[in-house]
N, C-alpha and C. Protein backbone atom coordinates (compact mmCIF):
# COMPACT_ATOMS: atom_id res chain seq x y z
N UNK A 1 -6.27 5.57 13.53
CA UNK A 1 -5.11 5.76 12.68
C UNK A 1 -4.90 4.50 11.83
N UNK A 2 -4.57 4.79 10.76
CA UNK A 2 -4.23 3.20 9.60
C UNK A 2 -2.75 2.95 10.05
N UNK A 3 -3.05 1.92 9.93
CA UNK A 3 -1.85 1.22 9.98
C UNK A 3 -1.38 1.16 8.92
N UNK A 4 0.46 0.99 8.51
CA UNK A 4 1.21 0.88 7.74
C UNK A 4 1.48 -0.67 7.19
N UNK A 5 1.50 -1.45 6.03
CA UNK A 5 1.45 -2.44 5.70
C UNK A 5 2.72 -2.46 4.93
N UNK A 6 3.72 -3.35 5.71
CA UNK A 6 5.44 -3.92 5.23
C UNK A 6 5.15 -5.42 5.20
N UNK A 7 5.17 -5.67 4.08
CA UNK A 7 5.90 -6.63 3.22
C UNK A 7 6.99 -6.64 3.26
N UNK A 8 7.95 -8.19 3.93
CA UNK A 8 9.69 -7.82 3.80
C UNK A 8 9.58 -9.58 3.52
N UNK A 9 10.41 -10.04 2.08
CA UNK A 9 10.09 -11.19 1.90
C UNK A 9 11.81 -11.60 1.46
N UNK A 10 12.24 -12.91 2.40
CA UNK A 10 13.71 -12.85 2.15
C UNK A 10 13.90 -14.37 2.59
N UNK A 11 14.41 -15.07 2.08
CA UNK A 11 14.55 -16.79 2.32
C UNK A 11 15.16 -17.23 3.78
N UNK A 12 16.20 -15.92 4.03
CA UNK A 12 17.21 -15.84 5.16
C UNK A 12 16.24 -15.56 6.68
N UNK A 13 16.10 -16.52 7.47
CA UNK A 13 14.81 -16.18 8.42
C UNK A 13 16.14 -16.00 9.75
N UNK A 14 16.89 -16.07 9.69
CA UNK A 14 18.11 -15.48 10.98
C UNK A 14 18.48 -13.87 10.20
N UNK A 15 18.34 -13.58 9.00
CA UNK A 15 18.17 -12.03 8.57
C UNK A 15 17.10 -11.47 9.04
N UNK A 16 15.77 -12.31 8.89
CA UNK A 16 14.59 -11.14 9.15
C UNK A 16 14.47 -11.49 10.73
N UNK A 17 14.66 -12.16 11.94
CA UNK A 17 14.25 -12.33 12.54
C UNK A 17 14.63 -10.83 13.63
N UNK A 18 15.94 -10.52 13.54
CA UNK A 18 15.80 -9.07 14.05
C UNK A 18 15.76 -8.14 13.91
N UNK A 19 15.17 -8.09 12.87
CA UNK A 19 14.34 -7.11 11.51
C UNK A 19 13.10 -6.91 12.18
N UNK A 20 12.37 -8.22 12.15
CA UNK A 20 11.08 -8.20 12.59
C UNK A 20 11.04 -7.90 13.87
N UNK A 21 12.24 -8.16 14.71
CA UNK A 21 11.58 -7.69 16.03
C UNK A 21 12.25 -6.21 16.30
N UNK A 22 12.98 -5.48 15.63
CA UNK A 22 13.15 -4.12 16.01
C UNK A 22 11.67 -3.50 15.74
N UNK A 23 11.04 -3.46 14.22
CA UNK A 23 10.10 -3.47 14.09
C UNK A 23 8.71 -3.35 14.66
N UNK A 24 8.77 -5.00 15.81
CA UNK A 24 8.07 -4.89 16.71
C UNK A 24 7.46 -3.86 17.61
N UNK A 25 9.14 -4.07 18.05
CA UNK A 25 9.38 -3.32 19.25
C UNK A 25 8.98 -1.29 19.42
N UNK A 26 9.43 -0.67 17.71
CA UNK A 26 9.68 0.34 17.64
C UNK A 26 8.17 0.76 17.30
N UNK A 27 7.17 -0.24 16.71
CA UNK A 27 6.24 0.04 16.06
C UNK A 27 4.81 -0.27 16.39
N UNK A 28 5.16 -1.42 17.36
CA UNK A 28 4.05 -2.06 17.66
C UNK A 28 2.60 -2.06 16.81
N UNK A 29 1.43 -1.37 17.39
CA UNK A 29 0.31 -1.49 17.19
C UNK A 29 0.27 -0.77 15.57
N UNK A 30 0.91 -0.10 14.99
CA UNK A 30 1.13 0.70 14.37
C UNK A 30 1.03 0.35 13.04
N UNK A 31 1.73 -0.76 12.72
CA UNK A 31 2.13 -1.71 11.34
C UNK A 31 1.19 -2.60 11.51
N UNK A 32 1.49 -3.74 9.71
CA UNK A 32 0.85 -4.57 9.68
C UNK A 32 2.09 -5.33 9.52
N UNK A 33 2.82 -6.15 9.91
CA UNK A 33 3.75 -6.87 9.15
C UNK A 33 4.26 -8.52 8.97
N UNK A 34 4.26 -8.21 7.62
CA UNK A 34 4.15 -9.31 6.74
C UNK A 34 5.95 -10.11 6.28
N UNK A 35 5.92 -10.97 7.33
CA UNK A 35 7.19 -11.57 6.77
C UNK A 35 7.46 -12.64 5.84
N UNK A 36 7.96 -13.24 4.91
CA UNK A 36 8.04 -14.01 3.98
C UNK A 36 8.84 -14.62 3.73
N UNK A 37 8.99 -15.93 4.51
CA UNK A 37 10.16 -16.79 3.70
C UNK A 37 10.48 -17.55 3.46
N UNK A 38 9.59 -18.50 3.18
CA UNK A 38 8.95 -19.52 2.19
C UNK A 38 8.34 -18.76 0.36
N UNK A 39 9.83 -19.54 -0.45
CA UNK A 39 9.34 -19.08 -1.91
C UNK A 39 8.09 -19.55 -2.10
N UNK A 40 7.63 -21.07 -1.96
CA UNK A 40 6.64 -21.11 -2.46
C UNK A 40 5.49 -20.44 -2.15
N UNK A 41 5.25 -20.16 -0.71
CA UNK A 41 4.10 -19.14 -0.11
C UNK A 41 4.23 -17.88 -0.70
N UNK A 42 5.51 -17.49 -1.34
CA UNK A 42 5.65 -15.75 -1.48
C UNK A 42 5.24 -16.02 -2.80
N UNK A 43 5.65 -17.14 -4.23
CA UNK A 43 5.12 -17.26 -5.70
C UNK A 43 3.06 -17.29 -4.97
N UNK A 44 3.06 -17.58 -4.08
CA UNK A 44 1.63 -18.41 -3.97
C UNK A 44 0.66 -16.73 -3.54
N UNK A 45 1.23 -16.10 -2.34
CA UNK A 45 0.95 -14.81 -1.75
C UNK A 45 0.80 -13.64 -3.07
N UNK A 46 1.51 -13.79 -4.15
CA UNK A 46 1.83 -12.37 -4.79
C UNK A 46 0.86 -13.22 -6.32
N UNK A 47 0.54 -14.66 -6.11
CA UNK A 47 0.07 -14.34 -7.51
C UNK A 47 -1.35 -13.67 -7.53
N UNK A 48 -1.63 -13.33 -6.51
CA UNK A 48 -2.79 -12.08 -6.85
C UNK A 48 -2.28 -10.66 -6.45
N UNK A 49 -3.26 -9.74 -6.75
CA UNK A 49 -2.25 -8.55 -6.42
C UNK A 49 -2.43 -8.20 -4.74
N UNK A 50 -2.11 -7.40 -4.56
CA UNK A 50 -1.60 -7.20 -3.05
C UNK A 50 -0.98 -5.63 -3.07
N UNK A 51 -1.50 -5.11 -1.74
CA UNK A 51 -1.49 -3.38 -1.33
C UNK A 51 -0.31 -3.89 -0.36
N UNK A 52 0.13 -2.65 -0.15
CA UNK A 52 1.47 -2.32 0.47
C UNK A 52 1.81 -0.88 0.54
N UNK A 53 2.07 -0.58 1.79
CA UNK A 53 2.63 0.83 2.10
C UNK A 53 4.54 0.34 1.38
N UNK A 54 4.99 -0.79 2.47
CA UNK A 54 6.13 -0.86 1.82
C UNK A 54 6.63 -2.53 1.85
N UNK A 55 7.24 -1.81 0.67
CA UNK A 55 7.76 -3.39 0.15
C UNK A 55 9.13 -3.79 -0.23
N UNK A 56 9.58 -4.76 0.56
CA UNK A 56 11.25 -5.11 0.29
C UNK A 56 11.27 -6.57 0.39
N UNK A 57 12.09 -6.85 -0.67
CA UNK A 57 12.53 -7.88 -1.91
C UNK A 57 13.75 -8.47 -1.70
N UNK A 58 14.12 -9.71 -0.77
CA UNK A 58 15.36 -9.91 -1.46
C UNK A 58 15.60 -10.37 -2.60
N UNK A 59 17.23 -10.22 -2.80
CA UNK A 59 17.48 -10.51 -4.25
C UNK A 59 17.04 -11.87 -5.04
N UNK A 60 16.88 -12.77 -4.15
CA UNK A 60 16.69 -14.30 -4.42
C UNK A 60 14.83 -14.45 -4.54
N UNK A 61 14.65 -13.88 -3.90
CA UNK A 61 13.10 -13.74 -4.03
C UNK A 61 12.64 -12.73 -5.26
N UNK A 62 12.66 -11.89 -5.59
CA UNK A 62 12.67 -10.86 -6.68
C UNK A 62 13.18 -11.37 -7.98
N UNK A 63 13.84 -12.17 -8.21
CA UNK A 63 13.81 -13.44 -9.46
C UNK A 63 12.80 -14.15 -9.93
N UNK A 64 12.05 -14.28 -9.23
CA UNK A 64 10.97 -15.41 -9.27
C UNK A 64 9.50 -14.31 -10.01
């Protein structure tokens, strides 16, 4: 089975941290997931292109 590839890229790492682990927990082997929250790694990560089942943006990141 393929796995699902989430991209969730957000500066706030006490926001994603139980994000990422419901995630974990609900999804395990299942996903690929990609957390982000370091701007410069995310300007550095996206300046090539990049596949994604799904992708979420915070607002502060999605400026750039």
């Amino acid at each position: 089975m393929k796995k699902v590839k989430i991209i969730i890229a957000d500066p706030d790492e006490q926001y994603l941290a139980p994000i990422e682990s419901k995630f974990l927990q609900e999804f395990d082997d299942g996903i690929d997931l990609e957390m982000i929250t370091d701007v410069a790694y995310f300007a550095e990560f996206f300046a090539t292109p990049q596949k994604a089942d799904v992708l979420i943006i915070g607002e502060t990141m999605y400026s750039l």
